[in-house]
C-alpha atoms as a PDB file:
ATOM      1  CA  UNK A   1      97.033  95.053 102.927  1.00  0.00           C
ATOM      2  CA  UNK A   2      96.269  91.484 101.600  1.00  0.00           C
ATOM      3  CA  UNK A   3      94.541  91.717  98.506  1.00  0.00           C
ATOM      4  CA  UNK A   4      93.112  88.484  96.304  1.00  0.00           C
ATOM      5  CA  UNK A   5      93.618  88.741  92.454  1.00  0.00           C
ATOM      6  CA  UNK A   6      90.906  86.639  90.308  1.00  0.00           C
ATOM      7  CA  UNK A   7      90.283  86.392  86.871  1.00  0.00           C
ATOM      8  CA  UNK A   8      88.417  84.425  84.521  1.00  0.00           C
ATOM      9  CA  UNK A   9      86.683  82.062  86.256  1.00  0.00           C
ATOM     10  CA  UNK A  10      83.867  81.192  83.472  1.00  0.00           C
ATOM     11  CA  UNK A  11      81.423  79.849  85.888  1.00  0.00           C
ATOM     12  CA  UNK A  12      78.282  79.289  84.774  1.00  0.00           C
ATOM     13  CA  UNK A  13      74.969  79.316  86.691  1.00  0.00           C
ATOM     14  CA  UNK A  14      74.646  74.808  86.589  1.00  0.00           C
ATOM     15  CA  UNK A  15      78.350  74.697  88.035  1.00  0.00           C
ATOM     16  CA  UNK A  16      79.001  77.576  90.239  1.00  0.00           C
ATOM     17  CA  UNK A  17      81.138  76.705  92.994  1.00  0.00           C
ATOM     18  CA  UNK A  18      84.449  78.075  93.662  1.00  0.00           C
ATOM     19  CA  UNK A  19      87.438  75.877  94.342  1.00  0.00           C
ATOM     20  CA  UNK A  20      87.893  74.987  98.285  1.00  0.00           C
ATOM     21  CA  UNK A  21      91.573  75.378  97.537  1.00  0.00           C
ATOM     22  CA  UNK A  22      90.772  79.390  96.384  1.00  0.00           C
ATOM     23  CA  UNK A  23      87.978  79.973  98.886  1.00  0.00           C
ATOM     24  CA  UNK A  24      90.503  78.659 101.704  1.00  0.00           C
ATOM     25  CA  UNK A  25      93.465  80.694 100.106  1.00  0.00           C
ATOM     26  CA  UNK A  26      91.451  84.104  99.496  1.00  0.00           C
ATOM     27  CA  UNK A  27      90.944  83.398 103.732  1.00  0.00           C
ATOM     28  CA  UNK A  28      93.261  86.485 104.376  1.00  0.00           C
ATOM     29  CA  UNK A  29      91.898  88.553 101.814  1.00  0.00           C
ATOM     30  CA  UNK A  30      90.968  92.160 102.790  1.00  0.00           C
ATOM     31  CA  UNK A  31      90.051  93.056  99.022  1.00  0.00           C
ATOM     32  CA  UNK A  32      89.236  91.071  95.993  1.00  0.00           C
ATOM     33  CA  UNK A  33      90.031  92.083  92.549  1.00  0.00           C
ATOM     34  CA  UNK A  34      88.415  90.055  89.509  1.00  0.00           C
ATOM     35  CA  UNK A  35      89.875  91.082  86.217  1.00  0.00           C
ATOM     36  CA  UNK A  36      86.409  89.673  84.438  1.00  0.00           C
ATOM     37  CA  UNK A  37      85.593  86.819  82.779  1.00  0.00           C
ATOM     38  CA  UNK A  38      82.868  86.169  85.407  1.00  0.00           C
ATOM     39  CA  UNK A  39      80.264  84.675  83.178  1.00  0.00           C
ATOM     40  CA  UNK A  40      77.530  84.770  86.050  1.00  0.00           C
ATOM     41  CA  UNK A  41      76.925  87.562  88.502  1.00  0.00           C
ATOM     42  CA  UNK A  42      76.918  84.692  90.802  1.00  0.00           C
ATOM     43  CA  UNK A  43      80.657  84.355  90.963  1.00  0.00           C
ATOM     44  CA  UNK A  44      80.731  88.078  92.294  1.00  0.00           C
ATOM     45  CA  UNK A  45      77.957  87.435  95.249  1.00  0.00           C
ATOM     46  CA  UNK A  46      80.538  83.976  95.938  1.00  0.00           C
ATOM     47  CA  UNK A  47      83.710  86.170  96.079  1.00  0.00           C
ATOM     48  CA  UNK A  48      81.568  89.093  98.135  1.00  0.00           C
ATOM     49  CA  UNK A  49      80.879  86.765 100.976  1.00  0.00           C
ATOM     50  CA  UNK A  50      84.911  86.233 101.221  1.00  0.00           C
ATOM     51  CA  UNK A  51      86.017  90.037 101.122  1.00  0.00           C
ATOM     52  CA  UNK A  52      85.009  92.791  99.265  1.00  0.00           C
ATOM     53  CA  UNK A  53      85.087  92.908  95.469  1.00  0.00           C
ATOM     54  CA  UNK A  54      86.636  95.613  92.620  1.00  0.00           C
ATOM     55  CA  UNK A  55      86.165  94.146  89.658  1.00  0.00           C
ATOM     56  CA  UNK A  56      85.147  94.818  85.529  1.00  0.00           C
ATOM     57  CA  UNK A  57      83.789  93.169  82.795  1.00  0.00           C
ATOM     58  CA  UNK A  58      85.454  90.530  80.246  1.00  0.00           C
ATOM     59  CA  UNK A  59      84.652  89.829  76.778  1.00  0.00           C
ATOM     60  CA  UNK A  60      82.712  86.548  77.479  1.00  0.00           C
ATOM     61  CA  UNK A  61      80.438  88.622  80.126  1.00  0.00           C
ATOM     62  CA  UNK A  62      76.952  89.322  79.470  1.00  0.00           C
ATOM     63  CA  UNK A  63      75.863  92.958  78.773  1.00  0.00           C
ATOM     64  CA  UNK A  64      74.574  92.671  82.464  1.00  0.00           C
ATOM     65  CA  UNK A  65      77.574  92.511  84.130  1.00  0.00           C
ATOM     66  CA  UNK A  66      79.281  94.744  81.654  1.00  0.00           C
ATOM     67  CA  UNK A  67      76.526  97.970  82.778  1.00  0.00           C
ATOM     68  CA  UNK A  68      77.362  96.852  86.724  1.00  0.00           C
ATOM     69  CA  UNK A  69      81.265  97.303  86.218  1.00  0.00           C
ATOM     70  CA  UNK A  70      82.427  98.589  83.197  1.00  0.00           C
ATOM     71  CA  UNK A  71      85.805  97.495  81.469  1.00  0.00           C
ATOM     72  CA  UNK A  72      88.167  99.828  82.845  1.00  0.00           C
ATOM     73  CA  UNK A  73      88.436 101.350  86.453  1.00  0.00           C
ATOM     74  CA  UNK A  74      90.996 102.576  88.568  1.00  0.00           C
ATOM     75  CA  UNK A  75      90.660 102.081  92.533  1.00  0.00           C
ATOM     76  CA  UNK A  76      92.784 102.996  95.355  1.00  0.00           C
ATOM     77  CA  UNK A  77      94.090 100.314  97.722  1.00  0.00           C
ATOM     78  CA  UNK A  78      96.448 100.424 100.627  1.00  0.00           C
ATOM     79  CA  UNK A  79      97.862 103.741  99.175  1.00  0.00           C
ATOM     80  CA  UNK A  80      98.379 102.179  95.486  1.00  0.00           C
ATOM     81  CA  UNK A  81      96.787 103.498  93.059  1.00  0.00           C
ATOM     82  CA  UNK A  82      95.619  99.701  90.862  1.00  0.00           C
ATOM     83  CA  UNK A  83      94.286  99.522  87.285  1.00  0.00           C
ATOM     84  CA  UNK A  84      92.185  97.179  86.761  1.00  0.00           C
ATOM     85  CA  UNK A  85      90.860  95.789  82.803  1.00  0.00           C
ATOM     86  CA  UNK A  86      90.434  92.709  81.604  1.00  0.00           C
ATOM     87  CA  UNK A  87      93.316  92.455  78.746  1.00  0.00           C
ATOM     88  CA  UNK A  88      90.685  91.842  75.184  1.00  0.00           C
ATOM     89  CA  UNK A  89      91.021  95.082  73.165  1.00  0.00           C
ATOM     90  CA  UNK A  90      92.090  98.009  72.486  1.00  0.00           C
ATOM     91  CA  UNK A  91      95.298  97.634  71.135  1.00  0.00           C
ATOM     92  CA  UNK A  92      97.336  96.112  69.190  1.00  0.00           C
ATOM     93  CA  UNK A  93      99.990  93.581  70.714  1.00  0.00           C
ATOM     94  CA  UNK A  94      99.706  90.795  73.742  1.00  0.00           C
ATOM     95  CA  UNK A  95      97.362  90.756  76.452  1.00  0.00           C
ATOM     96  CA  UNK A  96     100.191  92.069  78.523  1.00  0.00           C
ATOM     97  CA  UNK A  97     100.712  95.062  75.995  1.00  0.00           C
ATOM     98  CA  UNK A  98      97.081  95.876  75.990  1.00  0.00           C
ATOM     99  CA  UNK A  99      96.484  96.252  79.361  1.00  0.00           C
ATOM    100  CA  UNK A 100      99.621  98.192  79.724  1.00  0.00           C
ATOM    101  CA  UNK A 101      98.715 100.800  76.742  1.00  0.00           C
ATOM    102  CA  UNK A 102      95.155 100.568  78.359  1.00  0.00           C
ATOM    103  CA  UNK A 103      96.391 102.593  81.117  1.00  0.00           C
ATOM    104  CA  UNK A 104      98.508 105.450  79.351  1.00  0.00           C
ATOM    105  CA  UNK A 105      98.404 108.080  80.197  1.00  0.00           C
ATOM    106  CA  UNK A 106      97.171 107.107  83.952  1.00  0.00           C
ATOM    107  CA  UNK A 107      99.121 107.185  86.709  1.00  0.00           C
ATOM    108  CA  UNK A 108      99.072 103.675  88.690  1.00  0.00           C
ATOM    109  CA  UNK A 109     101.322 101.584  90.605  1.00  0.00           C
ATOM    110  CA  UNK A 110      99.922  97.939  89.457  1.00  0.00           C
ATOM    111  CA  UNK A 111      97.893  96.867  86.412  1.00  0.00           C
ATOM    112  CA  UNK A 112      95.581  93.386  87.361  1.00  0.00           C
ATOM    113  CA  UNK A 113      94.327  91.734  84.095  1.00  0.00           C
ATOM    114  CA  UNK A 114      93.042  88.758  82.820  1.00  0.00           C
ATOM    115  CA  UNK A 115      92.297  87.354  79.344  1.00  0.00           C
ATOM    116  CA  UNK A 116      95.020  85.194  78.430  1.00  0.00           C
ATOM    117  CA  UNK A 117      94.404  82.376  81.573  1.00  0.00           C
ATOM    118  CA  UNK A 118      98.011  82.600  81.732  1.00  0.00           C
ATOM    119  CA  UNK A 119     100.047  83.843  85.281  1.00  0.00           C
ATOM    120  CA  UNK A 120     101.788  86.951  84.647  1.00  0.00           C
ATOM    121  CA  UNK A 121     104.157  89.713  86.278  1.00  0.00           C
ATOM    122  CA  UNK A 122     106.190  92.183  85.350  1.00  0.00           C
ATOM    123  CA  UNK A 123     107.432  95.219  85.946  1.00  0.00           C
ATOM    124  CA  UNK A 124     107.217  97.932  83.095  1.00  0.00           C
ATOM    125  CA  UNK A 125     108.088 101.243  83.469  1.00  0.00           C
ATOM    126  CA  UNK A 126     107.772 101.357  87.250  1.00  0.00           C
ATOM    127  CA  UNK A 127     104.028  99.949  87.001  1.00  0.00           C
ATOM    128  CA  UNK A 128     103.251  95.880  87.798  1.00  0.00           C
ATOM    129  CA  UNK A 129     101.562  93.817  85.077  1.00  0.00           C
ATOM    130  CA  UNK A 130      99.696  91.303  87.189  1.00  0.00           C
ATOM    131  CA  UNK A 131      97.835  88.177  85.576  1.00  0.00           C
ATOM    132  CA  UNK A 132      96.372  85.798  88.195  1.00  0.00           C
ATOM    133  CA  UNK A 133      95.848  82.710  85.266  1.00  0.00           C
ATOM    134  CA  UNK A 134      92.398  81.278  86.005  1.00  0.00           C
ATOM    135  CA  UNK A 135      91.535  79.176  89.268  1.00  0.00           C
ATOM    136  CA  UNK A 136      88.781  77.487  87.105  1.00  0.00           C
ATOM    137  CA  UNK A 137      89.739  77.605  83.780  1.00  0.00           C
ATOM    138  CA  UNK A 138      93.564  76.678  83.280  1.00  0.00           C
ATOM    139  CA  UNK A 139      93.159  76.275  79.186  1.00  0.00           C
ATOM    140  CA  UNK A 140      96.940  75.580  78.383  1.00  0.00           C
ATOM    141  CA  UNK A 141      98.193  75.635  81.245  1.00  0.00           C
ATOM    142  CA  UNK A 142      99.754  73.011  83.922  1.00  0.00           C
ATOM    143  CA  UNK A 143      98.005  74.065  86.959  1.00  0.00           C
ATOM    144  CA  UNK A 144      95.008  76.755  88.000  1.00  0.00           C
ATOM    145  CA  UNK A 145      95.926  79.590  89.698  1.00  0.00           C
ATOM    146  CA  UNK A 146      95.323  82.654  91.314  1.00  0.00           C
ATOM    147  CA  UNK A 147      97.115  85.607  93.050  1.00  0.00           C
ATOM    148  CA  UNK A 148      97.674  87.469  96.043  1.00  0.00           C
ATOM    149  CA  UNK A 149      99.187  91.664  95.593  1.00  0.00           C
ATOM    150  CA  UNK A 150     100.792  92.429  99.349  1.00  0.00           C
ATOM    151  CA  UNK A 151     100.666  96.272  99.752  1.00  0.00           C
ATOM    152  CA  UNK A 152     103.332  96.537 102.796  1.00  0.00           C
ATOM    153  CA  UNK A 153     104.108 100.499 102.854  1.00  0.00           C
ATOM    154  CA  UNK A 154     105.749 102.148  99.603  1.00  0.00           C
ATOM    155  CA  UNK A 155     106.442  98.621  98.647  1.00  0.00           C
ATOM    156  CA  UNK A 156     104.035  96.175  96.296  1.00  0.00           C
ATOM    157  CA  UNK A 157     104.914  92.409  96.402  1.00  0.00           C
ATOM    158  CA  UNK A 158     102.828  89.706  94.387  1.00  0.00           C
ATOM    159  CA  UNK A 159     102.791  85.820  94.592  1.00  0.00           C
ATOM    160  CA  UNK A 160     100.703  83.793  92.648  1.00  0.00           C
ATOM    161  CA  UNK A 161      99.404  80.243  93.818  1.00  0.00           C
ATOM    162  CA  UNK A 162      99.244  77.009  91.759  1.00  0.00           C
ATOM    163  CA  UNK A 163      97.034  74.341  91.852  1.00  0.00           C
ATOM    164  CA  UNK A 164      95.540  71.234  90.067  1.00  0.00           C
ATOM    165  CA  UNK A 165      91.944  69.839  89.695  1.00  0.00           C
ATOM    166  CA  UNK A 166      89.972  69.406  93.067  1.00  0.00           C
ATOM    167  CA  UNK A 167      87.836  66.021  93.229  1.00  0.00           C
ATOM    168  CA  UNK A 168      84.259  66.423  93.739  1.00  0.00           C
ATOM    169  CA  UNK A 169      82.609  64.774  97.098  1.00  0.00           C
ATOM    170  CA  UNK A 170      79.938  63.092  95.119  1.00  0.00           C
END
């Protein structure tokens, strides 16, 4: 199972339109996961038409979107159990830690978060940390990105996918 990791794209009603270089990557995608951060409910309906969408709430969502998904949820995909929260709060410690504690005492096989805008993985304690960065919103870092989780059997591999500013057509 192919499955398309997303978070924080910040898209606002006046500018929402996803990168051609995501849209064309996500291509394969038999699930979407957004770790929130969506800013408009429109980015959801934009991933929807691409595959179909897990996803919570981020701390820059409206109280909308928060009701719709929540902040926390656990889903089952190709066999893997995957928690998915968008990193803000919680606990104390690093986005990475506070997803991680988020999920004690659950029992998953991946973690997708967001928050930080910065591409993450790790294995901790038998459970993948995944952070896609942000394919709209890069904030520190060199390049946008997003992220792909392959579910092939027992096993879990991740990749995550780099890329710079697109030029406009107009």
């Amino acid at each position: 199972m192919i499955i398309g990791v997303v978070s924080d794209t910040h898209l606002l009603s006046h500018r929402l339109t996803l990168p051609k270089t995501l849209v064309e990557g996500l291509a394969d995608a038999e699930l979407i996961i957004h770790a929130g951060d969506f800013c408009d409910w429109g980015v959801y309906e934009l991933l929807e038409q691409l595959a179909p969408v897990e996803a919570v709430a981020g701390n820059n969502d409206p109280g909308t979107i928060v009701k719709r998904l929540g902040q926390k949820k656990i889903i089952t995909a190709g066999g893997k159990q995957i928690g998915i929260v968008h990193g803000d709060g919680g606990f104390r410690g690093s986005t990475p830690d506070r997803a991680f504690h988020s999920f004690e005492p659950d029992e998953v096989d991946v973690i997708v978060f967001g928050h930080s805008h910065v591409p993450f993985a790790e294995e901790r304690q038998g459970v993948l940390l995944f952070n896609p960065g942000s394919p709209t919103d890069k904030r520190m870092q060199p390049r946008y990105s997003y992220g792909k989780l392959f579910v092939e059997g027992e096993q879990i591999r991740y990749e995550h996918y780099f890329f710079d500013k697109e030029r406009s057509n107009g």
